[in-house]
N, C-alpha and C. Protein backbone atom coordinates (compact mmCIF):
# COMPACT_ATOMS: atom_id res chain seq x y z
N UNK A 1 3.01 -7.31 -19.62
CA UNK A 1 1.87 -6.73 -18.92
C UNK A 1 1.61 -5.33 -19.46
N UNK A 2 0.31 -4.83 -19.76
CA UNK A 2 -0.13 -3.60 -20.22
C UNK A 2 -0.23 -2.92 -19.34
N UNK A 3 0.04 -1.65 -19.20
CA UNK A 3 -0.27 -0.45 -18.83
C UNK A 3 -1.78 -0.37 -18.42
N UNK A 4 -2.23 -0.08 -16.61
CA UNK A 4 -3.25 0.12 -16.45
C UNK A 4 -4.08 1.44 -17.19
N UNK A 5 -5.50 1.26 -17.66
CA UNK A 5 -6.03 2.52 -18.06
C UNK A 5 -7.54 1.99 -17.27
N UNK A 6 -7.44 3.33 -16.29
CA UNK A 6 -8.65 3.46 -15.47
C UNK A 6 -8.45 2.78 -14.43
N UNK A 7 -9.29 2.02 -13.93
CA UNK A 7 -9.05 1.03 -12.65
C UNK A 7 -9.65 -0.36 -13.00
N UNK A 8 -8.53 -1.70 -12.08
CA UNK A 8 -8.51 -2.60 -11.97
C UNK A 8 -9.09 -3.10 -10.51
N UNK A 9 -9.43 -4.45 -10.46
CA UNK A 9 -9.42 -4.53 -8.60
C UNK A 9 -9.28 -6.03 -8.40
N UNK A 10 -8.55 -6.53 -7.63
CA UNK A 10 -8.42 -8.00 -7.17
C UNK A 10 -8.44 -8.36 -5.73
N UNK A 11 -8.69 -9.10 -5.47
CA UNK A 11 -8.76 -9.78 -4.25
C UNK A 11 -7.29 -10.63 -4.04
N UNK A 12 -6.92 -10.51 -2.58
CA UNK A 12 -5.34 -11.39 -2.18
C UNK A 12 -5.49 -11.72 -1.01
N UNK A 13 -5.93 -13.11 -0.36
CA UNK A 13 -6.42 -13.38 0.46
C UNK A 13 -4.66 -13.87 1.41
N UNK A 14 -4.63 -13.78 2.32
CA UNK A 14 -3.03 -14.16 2.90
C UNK A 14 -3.18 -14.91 4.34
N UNK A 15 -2.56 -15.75 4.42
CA UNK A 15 -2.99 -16.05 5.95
C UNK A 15 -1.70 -15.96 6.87
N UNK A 16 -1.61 -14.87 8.05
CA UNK A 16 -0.43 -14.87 8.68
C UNK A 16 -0.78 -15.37 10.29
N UNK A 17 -0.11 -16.57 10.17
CA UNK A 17 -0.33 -17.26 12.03
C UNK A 17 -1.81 -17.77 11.81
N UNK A 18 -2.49 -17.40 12.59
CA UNK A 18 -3.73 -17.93 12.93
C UNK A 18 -4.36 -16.38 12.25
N UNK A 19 -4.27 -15.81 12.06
CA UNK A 19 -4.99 -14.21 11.13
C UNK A 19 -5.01 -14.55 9.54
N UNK A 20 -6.71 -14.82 9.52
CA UNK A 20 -6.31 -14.71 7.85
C UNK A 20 -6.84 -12.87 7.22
N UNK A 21 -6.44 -12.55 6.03
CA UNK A 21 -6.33 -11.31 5.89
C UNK A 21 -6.93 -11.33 4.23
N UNK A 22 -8.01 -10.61 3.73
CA UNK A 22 -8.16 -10.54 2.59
C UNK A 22 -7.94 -8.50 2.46
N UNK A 23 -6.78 -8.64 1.07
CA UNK A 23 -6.93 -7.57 0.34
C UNK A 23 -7.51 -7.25 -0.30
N UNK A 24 -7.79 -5.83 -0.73
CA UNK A 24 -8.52 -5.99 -1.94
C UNK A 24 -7.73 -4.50 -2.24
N UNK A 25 -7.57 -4.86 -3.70
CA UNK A 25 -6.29 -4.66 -4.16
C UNK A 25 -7.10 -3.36 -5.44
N UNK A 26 -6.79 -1.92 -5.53
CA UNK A 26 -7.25 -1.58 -6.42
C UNK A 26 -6.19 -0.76 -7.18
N UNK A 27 -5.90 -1.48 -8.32
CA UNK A 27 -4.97 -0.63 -9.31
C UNK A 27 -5.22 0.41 -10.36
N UNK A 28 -5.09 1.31 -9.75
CA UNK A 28 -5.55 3.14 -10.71
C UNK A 28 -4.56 3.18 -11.20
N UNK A 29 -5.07 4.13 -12.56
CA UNK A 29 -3.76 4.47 -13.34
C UNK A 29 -3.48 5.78 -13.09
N UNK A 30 -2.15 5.37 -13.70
CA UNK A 30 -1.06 6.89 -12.83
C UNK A 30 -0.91 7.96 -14.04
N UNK A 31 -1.88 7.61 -14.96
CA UNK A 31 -2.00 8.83 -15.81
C UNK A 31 -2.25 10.14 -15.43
N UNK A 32 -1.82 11.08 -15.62
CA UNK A 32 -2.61 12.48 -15.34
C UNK A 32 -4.21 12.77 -15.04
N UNK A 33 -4.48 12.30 -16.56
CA UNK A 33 -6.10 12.63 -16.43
C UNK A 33 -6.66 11.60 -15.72
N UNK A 34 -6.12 10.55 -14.91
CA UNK A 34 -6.97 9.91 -13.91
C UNK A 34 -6.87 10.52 -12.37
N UNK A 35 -6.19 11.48 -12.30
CA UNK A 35 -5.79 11.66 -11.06
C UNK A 35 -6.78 12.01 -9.68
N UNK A 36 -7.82 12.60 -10.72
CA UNK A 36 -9.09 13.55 -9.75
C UNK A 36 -9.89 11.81 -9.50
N UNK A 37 -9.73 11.19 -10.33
CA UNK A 37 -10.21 9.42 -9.98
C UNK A 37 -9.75 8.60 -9.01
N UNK A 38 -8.68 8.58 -9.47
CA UNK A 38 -7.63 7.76 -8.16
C UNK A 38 -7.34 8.35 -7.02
N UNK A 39 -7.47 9.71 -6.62
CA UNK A 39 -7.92 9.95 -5.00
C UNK A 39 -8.89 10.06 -4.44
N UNK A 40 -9.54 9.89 -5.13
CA UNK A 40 -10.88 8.96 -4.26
C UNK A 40 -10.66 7.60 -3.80
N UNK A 41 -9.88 7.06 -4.26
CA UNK A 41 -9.76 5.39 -3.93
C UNK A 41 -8.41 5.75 -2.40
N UNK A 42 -7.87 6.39 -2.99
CA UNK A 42 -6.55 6.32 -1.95
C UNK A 42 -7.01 7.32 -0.49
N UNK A 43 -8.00 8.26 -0.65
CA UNK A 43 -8.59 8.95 0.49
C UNK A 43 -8.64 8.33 1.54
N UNK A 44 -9.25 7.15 1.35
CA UNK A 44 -10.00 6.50 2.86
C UNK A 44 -9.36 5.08 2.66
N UNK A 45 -8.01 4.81 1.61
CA UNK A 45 -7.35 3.51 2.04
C UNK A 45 -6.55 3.26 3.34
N UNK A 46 -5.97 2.08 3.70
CA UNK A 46 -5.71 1.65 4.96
C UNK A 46 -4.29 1.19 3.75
N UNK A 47 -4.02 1.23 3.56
CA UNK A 47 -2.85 0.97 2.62
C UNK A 47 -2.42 1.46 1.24
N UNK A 48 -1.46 2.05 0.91
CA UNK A 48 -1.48 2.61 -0.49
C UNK A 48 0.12 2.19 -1.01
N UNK A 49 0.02 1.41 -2.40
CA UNK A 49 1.34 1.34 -2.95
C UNK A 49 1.64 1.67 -4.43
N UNK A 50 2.21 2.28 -4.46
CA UNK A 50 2.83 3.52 -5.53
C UNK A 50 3.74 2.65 -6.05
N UNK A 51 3.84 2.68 -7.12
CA UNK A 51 4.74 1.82 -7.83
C UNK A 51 5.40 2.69 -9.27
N UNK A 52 6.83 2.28 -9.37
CA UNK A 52 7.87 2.92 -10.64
C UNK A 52 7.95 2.11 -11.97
N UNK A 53 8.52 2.18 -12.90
CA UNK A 53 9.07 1.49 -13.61
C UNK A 53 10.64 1.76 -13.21
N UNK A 54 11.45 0.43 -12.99
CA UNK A 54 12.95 1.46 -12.83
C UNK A 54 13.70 0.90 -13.91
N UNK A 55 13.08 0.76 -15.25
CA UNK A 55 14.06 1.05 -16.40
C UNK A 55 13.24 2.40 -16.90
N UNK A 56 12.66 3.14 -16.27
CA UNK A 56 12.18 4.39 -17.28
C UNK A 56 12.04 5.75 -16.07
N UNK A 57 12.89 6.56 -15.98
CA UNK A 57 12.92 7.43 -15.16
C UNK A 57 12.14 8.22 -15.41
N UNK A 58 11.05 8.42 -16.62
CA UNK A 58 9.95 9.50 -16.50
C UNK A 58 8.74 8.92 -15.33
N UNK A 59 8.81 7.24 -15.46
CA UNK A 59 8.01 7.11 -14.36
C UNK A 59 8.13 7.59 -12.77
N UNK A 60 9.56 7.16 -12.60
CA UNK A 60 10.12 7.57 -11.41
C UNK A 60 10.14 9.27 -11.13
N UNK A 61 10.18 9.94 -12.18
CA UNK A 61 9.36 11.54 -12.13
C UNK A 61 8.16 11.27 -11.93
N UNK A 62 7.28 10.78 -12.52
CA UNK A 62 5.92 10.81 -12.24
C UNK A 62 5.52 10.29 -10.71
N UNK A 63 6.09 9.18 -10.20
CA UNK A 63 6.07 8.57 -9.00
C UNK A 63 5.66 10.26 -7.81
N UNK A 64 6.99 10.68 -8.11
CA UNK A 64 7.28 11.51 -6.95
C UNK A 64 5.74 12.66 -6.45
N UNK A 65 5.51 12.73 -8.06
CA UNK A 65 4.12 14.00 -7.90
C UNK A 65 2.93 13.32 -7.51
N UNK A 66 3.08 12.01 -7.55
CA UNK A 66 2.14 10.75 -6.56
C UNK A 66 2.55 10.90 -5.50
N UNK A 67 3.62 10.25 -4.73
CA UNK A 67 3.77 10.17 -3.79
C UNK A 67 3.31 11.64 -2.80
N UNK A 68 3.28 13.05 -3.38
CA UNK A 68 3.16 14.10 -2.81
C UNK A 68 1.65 14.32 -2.42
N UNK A 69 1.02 13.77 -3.53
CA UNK A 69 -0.46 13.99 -3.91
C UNK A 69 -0.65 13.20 -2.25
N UNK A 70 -0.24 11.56 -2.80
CA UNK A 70 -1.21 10.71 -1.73
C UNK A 70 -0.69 11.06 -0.39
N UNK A 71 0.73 11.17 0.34
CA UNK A 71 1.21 11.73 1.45
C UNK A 71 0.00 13.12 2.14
N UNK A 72 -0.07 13.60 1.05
CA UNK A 72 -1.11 15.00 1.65
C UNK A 72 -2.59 14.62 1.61
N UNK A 73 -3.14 13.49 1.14
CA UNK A 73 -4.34 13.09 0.82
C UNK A 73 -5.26 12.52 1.68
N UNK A 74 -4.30 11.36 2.23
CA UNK A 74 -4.14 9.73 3.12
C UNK A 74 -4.34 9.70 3.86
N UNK A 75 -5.32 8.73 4.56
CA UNK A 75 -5.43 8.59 6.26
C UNK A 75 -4.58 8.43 7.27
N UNK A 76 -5.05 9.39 8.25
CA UNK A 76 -3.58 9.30 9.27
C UNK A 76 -3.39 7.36 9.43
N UNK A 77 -2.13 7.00 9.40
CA UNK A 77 -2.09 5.95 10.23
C UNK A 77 -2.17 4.83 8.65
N UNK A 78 -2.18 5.10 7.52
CA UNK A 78 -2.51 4.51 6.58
C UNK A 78 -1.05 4.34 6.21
N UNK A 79 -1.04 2.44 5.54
CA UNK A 79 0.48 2.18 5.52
C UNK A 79 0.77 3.01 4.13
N UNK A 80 2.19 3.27 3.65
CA UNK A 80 2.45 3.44 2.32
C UNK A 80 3.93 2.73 1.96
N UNK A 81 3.62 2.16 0.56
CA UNK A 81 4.75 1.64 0.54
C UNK A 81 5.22 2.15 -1.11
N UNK A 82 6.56 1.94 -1.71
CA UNK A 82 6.56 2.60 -2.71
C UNK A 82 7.66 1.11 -3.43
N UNK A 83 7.26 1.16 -4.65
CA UNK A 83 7.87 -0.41 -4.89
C UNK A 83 8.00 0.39 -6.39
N UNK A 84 9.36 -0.30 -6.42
CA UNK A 84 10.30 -0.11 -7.71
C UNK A 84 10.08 -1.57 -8.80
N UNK A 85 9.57 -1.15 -9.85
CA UNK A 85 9.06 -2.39 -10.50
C UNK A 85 9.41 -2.84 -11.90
N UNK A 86 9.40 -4.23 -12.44
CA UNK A 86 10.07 -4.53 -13.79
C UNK A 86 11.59 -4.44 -13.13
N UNK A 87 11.34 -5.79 -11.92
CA UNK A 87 12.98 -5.62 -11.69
C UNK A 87 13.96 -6.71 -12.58
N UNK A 88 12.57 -7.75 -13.13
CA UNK A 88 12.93 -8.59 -14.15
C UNK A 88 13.70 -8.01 -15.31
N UNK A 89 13.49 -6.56 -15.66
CA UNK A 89 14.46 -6.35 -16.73
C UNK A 89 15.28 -5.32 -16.85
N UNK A 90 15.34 -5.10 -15.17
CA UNK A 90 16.67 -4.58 -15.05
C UNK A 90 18.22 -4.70 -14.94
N UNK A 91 18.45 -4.82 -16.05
CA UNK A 91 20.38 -5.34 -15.79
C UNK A 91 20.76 -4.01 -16.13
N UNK A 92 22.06 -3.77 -15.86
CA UNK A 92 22.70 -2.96 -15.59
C UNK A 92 22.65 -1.62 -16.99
N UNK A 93 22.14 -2.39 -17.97
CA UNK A 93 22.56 -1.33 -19.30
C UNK A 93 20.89 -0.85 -19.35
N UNK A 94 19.50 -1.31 -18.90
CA UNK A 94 18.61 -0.76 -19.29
C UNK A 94 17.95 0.03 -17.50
N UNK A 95 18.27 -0.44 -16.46
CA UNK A 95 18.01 0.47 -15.62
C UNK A 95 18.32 1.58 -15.65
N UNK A 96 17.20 2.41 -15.24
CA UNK A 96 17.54 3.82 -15.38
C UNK A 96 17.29 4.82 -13.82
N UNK A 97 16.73 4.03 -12.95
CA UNK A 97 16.25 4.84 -11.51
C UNK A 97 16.88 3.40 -10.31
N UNK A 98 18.15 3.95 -10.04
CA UNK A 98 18.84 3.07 -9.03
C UNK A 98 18.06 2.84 -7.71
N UNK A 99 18.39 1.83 -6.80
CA UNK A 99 18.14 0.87 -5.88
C UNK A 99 17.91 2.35 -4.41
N UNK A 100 19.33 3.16 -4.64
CA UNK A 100 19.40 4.04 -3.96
C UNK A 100 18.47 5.62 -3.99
N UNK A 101 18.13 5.48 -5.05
CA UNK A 101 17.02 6.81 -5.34
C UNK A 101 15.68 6.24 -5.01
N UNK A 102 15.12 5.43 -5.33
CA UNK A 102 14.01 4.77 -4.89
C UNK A 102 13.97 4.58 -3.13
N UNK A 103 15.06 4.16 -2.92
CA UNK A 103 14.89 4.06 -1.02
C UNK A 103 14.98 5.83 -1.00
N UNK A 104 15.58 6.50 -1.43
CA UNK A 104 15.71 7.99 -0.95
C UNK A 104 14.22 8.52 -0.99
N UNK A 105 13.39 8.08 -1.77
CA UNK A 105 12.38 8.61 -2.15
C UNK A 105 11.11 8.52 -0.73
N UNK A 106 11.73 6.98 -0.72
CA UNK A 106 10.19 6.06 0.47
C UNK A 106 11.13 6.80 1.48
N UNK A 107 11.94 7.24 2.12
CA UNK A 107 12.21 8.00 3.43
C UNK A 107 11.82 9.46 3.74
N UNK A 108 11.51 9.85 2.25
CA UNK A 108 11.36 11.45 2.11
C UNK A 108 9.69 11.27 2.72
N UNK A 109 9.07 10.41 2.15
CA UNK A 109 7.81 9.92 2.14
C UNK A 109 7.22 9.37 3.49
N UNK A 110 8.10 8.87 4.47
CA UNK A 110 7.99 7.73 5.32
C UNK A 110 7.72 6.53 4.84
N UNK A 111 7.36 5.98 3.53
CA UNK A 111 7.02 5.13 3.03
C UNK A 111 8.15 3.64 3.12
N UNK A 112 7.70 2.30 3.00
CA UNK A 112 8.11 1.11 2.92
C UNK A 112 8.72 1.05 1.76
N UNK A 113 10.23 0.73 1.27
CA UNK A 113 10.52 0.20 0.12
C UNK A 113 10.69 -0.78 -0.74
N UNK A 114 10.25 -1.26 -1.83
CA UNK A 114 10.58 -2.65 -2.27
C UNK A 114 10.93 -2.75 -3.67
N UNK A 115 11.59 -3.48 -4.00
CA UNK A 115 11.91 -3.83 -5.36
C UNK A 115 11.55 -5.06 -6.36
N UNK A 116 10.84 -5.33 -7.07
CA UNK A 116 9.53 -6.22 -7.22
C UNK A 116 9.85 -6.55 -8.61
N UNK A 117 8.79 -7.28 -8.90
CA UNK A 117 8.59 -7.59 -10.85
C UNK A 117 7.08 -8.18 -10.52
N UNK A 118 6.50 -7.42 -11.22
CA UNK A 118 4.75 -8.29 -10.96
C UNK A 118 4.68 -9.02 -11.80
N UNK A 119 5.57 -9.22 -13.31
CA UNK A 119 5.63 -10.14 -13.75
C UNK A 119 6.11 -11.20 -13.30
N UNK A 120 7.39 -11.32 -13.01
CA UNK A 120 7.94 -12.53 -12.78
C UNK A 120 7.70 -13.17 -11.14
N UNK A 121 7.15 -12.53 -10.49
CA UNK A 121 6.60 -12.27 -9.35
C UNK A 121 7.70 -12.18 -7.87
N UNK A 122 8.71 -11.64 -8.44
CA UNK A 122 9.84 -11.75 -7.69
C UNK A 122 9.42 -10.36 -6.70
N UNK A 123 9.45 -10.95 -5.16
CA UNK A 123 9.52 -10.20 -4.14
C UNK A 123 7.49 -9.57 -3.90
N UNK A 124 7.20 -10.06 -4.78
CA UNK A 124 5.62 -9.66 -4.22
C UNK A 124 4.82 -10.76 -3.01
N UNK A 125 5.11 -11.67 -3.03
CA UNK A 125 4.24 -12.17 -1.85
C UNK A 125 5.13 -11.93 -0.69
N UNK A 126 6.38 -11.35 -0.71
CA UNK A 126 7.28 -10.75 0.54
C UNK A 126 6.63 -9.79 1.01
N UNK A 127 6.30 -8.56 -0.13
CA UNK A 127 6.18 -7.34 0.47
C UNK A 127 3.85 -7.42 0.41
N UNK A 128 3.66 -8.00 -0.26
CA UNK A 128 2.21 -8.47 0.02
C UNK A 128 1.96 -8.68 1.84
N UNK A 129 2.58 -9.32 1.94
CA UNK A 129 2.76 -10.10 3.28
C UNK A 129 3.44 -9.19 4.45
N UNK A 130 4.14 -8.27 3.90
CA UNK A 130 4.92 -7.20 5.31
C UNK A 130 3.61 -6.33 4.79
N UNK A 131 2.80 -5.91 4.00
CA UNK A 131 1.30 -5.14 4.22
C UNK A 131 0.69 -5.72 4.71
N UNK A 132 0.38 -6.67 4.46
CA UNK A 132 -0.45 -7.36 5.68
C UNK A 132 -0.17 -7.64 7.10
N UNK A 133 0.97 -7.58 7.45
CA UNK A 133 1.03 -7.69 8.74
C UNK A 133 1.30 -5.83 9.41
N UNK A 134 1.49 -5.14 8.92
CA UNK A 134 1.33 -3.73 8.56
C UNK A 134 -0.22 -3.72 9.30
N UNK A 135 -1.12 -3.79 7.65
CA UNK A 135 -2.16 -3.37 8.17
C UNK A 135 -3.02 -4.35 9.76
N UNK A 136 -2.36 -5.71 10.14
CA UNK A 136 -3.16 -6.20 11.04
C UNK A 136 -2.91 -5.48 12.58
N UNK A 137 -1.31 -5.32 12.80
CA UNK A 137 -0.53 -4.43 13.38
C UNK A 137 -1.42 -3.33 13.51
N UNK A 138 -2.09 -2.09 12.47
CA UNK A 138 -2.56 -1.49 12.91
C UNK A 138 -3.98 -1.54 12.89
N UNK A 139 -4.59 -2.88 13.12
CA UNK A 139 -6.24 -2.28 13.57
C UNK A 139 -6.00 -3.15 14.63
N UNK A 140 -5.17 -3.92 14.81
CA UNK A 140 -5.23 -4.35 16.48
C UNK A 140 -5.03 -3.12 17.76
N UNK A 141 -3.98 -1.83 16.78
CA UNK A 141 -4.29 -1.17 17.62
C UNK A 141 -5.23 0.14 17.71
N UNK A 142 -6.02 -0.01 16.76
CA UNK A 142 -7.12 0.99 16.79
C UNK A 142 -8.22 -0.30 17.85
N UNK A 143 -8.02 -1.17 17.49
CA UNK A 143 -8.72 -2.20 18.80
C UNK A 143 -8.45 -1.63 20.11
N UNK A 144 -7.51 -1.50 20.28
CA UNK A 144 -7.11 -1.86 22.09
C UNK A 144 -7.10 0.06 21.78
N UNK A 145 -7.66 1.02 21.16
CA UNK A 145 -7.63 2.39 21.52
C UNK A 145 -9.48 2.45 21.80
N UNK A 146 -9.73 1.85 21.22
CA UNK A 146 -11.64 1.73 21.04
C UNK A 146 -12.04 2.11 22.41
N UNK A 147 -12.54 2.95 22.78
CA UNK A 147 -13.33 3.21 23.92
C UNK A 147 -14.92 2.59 23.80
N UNK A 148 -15.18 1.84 25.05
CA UNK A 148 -16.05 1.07 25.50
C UNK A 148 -17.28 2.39 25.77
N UNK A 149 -18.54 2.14 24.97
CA UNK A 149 -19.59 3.37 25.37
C UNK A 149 -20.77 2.51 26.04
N UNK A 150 -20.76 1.07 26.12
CA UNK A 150 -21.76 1.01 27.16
C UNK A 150 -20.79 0.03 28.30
N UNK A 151 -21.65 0.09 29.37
CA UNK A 151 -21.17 -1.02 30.49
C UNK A 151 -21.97 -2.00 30.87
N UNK A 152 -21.16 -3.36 30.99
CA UNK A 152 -22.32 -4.00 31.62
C UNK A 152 -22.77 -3.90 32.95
N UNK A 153 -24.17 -4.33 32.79
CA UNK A 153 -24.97 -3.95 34.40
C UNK A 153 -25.41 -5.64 34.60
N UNK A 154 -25.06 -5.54 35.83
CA UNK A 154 -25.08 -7.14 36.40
C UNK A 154 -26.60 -6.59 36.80
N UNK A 155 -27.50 -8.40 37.02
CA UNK A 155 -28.30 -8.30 36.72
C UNK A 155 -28.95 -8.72 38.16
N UNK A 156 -29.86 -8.03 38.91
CA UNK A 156 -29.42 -8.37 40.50
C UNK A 156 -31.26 -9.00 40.91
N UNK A 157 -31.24 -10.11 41.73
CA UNK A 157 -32.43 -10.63 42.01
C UNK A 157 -33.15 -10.00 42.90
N UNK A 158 -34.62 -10.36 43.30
CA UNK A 158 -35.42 -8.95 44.04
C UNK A 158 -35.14 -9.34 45.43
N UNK A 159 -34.61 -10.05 45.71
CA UNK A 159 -34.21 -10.55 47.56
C UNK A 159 -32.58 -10.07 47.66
N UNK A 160 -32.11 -8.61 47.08
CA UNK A 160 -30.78 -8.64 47.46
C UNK A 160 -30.75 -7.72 48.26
């Protein structure tokens, strides 16, 4: 898989219980000079996931000055999750950003942790699926916070 340059976007439709849930999925690149780009997308998301390489610890440097950016950026109440990725080719001699620095990171953050391969697709429709029930979790309860601005008026006959 190549290296995003600029932005991508997909659709991930999921169905949990009787709730079906479509994502829509937008992948910015974590280059520098995209940065004034990609917070615009993450401003007004309802979900944001930050993702490492963890055989290459310059990413996992780079991660962190993300994670700071979007933490200070992000809508209150907006999930974040931070996923450690290319776990397909991590064995022991080419990993370079352990299991334990990556969870240290998503706590500093409040963020969700996961450890993934978008190639091989190991652990993505897990953590696909704990966002989605994430984000349904929270607009059920921006539902039940919704204040009611009209009332109904019963409708009364002229002999009452």
């Amino acid at each position: 898989m190549s290296t995003t340059v600029g932005i991508d976007f997909q659709m991930k439709t999921l169905s949990l219980g009787s709730t079906t849930i479509t994502l829509q999925l937008w992948d910015t690149a974590g280059q520098e000079r995209f940065r004034s780009i990609t917070e615009q997308y993450y401003r007004k998301a309802d979900g944001i996931l930050a993702m490492y390489d963890v055989t290459q610890s310059s990413s996992f440097a780079a991660v962190r000055g993300w994670m700071d950016s979007v933490k200070e950026k992000m809508c209150e109440g907006a999930v974040l999750m931070l996923l450690a990725n290319k776990l397909d080719l991590a064995d022991s001699r080419s990993r370079e950003v352990t299991t334990d620095q990556g969870q240290r990171l998503a706590e500093q953050h409040q963020a969700m942790f996961y450890e993934c391969s978008a190639k091989s697709g190991c652990n993505m429709e897990l953590l696909m699926t704990h966002l989605a029930g994430m984000l349904i979790s929270q607009h059920d309860r921006q539902c039940e916070d919704a204040v009611l601005l009209t009332e109904d008026v019963t409708k009364r006959g002229c002999c009452t």
